[in-house]
Protein backbone atom coordinates (compact mmCIF):
# COMPACT_ATOMS: atom_id res chain seq x y z
CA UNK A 1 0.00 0.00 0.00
CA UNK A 2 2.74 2.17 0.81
CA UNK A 3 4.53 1.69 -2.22
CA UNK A 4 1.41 2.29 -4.35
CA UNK A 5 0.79 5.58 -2.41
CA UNK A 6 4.55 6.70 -2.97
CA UNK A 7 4.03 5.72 -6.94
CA UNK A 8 0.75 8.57 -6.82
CA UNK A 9 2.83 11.12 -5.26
CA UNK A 10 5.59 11.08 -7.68
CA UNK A 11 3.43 10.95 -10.52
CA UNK A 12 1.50 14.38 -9.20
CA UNK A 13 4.51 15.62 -8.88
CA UNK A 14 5.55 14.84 -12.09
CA UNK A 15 2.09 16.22 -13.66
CA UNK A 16 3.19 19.57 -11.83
CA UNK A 17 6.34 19.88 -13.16
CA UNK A 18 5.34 19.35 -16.77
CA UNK A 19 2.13 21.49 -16.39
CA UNK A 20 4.62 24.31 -15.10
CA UNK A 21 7.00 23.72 -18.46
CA UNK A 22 6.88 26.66 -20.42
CA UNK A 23 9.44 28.21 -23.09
CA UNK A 24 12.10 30.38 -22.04
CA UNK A 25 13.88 33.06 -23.75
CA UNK A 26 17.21 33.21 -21.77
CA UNK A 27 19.22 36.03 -23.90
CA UNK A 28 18.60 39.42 -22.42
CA UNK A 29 20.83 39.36 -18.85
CA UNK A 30 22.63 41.25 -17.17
CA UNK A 31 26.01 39.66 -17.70
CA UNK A 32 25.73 38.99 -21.58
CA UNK A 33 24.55 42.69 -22.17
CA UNK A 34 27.93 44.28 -20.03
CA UNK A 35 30.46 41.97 -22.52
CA UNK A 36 28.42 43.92 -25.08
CA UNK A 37 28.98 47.24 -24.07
CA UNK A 38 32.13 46.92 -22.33
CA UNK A 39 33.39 47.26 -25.41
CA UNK A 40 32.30 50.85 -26.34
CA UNK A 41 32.12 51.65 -22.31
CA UNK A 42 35.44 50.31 -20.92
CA UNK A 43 34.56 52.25 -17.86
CA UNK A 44 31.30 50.17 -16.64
CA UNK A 45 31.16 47.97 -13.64
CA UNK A 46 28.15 45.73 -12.29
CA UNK A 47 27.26 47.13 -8.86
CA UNK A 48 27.93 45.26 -5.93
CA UNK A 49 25.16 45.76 -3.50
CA UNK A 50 25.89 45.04 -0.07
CA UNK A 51 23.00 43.43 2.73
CA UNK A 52 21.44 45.67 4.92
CA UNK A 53 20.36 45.26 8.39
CA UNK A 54 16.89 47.44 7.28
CA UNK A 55 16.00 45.51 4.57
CA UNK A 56 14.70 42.03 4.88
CA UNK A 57 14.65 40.48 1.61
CA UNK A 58 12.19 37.42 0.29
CA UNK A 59 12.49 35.47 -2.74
CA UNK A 60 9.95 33.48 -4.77
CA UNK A 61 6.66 34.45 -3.22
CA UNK A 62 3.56 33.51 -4.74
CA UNK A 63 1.42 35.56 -6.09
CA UNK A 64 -1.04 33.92 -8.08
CA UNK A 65 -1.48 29.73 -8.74
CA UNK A 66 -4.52 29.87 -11.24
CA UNK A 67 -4.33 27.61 -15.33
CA UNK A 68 -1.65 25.16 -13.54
CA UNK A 69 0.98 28.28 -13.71
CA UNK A 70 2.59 29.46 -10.92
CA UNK A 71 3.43 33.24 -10.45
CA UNK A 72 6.21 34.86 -8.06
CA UNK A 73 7.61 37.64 -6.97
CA UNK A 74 10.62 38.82 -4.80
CA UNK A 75 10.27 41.26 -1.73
CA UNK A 76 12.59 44.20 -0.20
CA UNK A 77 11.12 45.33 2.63
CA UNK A 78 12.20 48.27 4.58
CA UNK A 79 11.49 47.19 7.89
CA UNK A 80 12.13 50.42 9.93
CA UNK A 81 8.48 51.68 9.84
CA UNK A 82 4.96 49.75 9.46
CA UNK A 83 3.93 51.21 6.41
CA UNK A 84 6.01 52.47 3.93
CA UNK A 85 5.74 53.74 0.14
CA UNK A 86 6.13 50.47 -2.04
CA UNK A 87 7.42 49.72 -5.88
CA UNK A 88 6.01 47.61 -8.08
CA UNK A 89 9.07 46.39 -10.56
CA UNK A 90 9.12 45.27 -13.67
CA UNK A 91 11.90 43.58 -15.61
CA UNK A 92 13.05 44.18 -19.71
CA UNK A 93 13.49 42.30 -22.03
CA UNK A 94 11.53 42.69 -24.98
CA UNK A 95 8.15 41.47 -23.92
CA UNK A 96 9.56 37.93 -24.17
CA UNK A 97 13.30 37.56 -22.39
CA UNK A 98 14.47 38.97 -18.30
CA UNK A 99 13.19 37.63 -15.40
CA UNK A 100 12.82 39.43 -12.04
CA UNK A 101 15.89 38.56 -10.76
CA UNK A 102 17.50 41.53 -12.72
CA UNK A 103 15.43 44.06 -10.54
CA UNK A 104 16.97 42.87 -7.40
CA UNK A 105 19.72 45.69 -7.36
CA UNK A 106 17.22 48.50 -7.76
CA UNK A 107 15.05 46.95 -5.33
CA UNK A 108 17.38 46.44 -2.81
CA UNK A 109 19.12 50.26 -3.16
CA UNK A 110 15.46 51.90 -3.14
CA UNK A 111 14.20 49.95 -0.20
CA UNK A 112 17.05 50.96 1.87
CA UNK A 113 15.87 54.00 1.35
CA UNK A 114 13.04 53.61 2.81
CA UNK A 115 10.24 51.72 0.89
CA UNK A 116 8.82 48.38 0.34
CA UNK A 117 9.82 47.36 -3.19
CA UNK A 118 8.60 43.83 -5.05
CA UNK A 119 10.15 42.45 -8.07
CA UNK A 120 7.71 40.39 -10.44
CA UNK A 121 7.31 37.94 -12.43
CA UNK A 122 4.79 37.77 -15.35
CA UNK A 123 4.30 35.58 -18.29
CA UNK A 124 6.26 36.74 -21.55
CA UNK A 125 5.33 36.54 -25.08
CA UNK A 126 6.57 32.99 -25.58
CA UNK A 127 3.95 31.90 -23.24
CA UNK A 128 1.28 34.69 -23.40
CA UNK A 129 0.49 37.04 -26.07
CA UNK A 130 -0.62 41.19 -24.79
CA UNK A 131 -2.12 42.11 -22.48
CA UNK A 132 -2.01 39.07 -20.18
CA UNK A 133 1.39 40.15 -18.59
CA UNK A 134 0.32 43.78 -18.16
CA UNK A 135 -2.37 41.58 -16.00
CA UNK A 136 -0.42 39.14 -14.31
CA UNK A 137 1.48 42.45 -12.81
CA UNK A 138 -2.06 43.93 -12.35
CA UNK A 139 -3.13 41.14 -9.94
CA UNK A 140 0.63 41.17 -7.98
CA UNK A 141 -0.40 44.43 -7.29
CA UNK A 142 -4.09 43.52 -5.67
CA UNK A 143 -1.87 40.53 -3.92
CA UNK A 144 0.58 42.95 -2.36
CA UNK A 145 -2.12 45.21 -1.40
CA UNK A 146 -4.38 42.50 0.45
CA UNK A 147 -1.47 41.89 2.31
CA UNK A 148 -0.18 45.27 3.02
CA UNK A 149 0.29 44.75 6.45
CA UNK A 150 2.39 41.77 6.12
CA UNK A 151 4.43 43.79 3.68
CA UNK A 152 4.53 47.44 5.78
CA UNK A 153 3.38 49.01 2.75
CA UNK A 154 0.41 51.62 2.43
CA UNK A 155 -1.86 51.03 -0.21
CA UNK A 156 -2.51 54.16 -1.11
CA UNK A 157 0.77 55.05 -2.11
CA UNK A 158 1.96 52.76 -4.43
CA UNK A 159 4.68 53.41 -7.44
CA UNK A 160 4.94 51.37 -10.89
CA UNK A 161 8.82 51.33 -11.73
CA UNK A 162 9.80 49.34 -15.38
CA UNK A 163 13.05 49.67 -17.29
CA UNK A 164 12.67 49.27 -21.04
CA UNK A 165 9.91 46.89 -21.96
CA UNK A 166 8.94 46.69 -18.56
CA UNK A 167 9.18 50.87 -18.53
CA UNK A 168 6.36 50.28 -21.41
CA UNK A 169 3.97 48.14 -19.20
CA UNK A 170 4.84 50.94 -16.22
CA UNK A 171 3.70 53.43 -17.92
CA UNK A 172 0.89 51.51 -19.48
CA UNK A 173 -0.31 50.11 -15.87
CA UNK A 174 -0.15 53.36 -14.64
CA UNK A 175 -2.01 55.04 -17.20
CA UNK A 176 -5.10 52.30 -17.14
CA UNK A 177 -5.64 52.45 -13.91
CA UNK A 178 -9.44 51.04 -12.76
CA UNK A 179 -9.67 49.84 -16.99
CA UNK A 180 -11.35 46.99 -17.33
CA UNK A 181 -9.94 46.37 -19.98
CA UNK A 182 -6.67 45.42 -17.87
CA UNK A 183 -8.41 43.31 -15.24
CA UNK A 184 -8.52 39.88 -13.90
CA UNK A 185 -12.35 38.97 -13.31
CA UNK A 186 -11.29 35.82 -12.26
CA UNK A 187 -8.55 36.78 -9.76
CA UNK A 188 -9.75 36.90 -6.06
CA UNK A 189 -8.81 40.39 -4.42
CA UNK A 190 -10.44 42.79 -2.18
CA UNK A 191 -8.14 45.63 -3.59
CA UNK A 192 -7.63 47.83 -6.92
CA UNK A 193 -4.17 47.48 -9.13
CA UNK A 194 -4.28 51.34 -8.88
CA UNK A 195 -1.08 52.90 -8.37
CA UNK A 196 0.02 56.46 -7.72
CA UNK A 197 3.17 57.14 -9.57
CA UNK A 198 4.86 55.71 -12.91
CA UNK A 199 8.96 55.98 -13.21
CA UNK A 200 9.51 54.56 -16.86
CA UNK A 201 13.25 54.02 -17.47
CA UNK A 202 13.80 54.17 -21.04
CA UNK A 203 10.12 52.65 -22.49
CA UNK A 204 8.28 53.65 -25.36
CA UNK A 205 5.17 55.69 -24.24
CA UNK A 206 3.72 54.83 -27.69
CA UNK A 207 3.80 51.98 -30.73
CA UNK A 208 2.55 53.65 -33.59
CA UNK A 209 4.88 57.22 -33.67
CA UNK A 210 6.30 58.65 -35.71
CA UNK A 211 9.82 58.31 -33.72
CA UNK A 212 9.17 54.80 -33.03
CA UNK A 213 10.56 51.60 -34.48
CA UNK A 214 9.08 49.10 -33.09
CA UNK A 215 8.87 46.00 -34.75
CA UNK A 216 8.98 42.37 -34.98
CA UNK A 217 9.72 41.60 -30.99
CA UNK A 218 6.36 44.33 -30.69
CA UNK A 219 4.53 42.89 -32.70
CA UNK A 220 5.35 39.33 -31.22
CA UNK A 221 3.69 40.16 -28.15
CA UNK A 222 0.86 42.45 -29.73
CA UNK A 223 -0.22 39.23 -31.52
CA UNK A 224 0.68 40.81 -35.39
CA UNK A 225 1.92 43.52 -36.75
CA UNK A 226 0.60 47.03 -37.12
CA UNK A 227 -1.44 47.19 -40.15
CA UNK A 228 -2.63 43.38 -38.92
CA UNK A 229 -3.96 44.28 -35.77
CA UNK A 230 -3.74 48.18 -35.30
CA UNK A 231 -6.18 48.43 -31.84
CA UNK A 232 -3.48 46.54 -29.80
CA UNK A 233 -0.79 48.66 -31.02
CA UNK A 234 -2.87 51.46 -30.28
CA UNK A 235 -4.55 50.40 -26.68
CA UNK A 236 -0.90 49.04 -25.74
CA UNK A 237 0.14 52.36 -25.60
CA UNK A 238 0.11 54.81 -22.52
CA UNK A 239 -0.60 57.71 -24.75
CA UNK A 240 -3.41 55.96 -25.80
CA UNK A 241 -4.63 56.30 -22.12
CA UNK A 242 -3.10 59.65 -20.77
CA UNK A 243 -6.12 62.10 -19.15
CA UNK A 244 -6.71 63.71 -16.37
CA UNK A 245 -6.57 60.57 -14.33
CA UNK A 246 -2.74 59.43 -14.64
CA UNK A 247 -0.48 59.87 -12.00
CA UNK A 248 2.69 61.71 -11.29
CA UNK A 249 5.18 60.43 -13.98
CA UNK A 250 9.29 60.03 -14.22
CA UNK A 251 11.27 59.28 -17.51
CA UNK A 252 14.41 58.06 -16.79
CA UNK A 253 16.08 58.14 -20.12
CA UNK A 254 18.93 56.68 -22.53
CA UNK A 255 20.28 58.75 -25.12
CA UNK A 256 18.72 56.34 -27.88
CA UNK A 257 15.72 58.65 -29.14
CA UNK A 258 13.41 55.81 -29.89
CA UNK A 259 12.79 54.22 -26.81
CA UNK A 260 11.14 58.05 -25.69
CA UNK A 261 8.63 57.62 -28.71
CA UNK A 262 5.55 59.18 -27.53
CA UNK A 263 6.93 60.74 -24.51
CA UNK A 264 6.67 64.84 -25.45
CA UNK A 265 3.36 63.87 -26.68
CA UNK A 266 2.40 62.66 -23.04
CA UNK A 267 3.99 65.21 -21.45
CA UNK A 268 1.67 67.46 -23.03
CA UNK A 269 -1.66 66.09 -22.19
CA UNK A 270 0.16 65.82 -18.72
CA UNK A 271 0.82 69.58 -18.51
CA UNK A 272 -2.63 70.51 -19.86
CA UNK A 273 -3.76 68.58 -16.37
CA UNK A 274 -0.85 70.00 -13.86
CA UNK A 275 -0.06 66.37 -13.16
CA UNK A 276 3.23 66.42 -11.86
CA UNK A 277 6.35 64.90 -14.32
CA UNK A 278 9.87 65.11 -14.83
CA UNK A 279 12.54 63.74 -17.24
CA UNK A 280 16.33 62.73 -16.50
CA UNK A 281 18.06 62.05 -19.40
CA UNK A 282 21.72 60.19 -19.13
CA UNK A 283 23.76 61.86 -21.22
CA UNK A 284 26.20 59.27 -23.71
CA UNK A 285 24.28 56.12 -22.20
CA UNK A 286 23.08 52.90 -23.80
CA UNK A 287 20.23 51.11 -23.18
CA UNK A 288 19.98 49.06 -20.32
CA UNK A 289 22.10 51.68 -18.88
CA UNK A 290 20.22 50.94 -15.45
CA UNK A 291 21.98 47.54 -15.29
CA UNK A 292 25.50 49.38 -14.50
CA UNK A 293 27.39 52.01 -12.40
CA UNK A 294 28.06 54.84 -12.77
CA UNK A 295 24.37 55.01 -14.95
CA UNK A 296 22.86 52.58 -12.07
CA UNK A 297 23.95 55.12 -9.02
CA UNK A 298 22.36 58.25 -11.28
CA UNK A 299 19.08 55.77 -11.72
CA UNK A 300 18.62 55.16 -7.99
CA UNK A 301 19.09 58.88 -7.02
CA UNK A 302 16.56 59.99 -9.50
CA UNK A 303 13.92 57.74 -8.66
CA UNK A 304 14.41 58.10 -4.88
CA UNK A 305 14.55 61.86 -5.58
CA UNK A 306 10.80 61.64 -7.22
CA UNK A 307 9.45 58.75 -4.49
CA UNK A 308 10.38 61.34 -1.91
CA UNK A 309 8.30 64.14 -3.39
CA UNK A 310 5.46 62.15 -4.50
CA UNK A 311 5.04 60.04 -1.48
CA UNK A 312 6.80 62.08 1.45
């Protein structure tokens, strides 16, 4: 009997491990990008971030367990005060490489600082097509806020932060807040994804622009190409969503024009509103600047600089 009962437990656990198989696109990291550009910027180093006493950290957290697909995300937690500012993060990589280990630096420097900061994970384009990521970060939100206390964060102040693709789905989170469109019926919350503030470092504000490029990795995600399936280039865009309604927003940016596409345009309909926005451009810098020092340093100060004024 026992032998029959240890067969049925290894072959459940089998049946989870294959239902959790999915592709993965392993290219975009942090070490095989700095042996690119170490080349042209012989002066870059990785950052080496340091523990601190302050910050309790917390790795592979579940989020959400629904379709046989398990969702995580990591945790930096200020612990010096109950309930502190948090930041969402969101990794790059095209819609469809990254993982949220690479936001562990910037989490770890920003909660030291003195917020609660959670790196995601969501599904990429390999495994699910626009917008189901942009909802799978929606419903970490609602997760983080049920269990705010748990967390010491305060719901009502709570900041979006994505670098390149992930600056995209920041800025497009942030600008869709309470749009159904962007919701998980299914997903059991007693809280809102809203957030309060955007910080998008170096993500296109808009697909279809004139100073944008995008292409096949866009359209990848978008499920076909512009003139294919125009409405999701359109509604994927934050510019597409910009009113009165968006929250205070920071561009952290490369010196690479088209990864700002649709950003003066948004500023605009900002200004029109007096909603609060700034942009920091890097002079020189590639992108995925925010991966290395000094360009990491220069990203941490500026978004601690705007989390302070928004939130303190």
């Amino acid at each position: 009997m026992k032998k029959v009962k240890l067969i049925i437990v290894l072959f459940l656990n089998v049946f989870v491990m294959q239902s959790q198989q999915y592709k993965v696109d392993t290219s975009y990291n942090i070490k095989s990008t700095f042996t690119k550009l170490i080349k042209k910027y012989p002066f870059i180093t990785i950052p080496e971030i340091k523990a601190n006493p302050e910050v309790k950290e917390t790795f592979d957290l579940v989020y959400n367990k629904e379709q046989n697909r398990v969702l995580h995300f990591d945790a930096f937690i200020n612990t010096k005060k109950k309930k502190n500012p948090a930041v969402i993060m969101i990794h790059g990589g095209g819609w469809r490489s990254g993982n949220k280990n690479q936001m562990q630096f910037i989490g770890k420097e920003i909660a030291a600082k003195g917020y609660s900061c959670f790196a995601i994970e969501y599904r990429l384009s390999l495994e699910a097509k626009y917008p189901e990521g942009v909802i799978d970060v929606k419903n970490a939100i609602k997760f983080i806020k049920d269990n705010a206390a748990k967390f010491n964060v305060d719901p009502n102040k709570i900041a979006i932060l994505g670098c390149s693709s992930g600056g995209q789905m920041a800025a497009l989170i942030g600008t869709t807040n309470n749009n159904p469109l962007f919701e998980d019926k299914e997903f059991k919350s007693r809280s809102s994804s809203k957030v309060h503030a955007i910080i998008d470092v170096d993500g296109v504000l808009a697909f279809k622009h004139p100073e944008s490029s995008e292409g096949d990795m866009a359209a990848f995600w978008l499920g076909g190409k512009s003139d294919e399936i125009p409405e999701n280039w359109k509604n994927a865009s934050a510019l597409s969503h910009t009113d009165q309604n968006t929250p205070p927003v920071l561009y952290i940016c490369s010196s690479i024009p088209r990864f700002h596409a649709g950003r003066d345009d948004m500023i605009k309909i900002l200004n029109s509103y007096k909603i609060y926005n700034e942009v920091q451009t890097i002079p020189d810098s590639p992108h995925s600047f925010w991966f290395y020092d000094p360009w990491f340093t220069q990203t941490i100060s500026y978004s601690v600089q705007f989390l302070d004024k928004i939130f303190k």
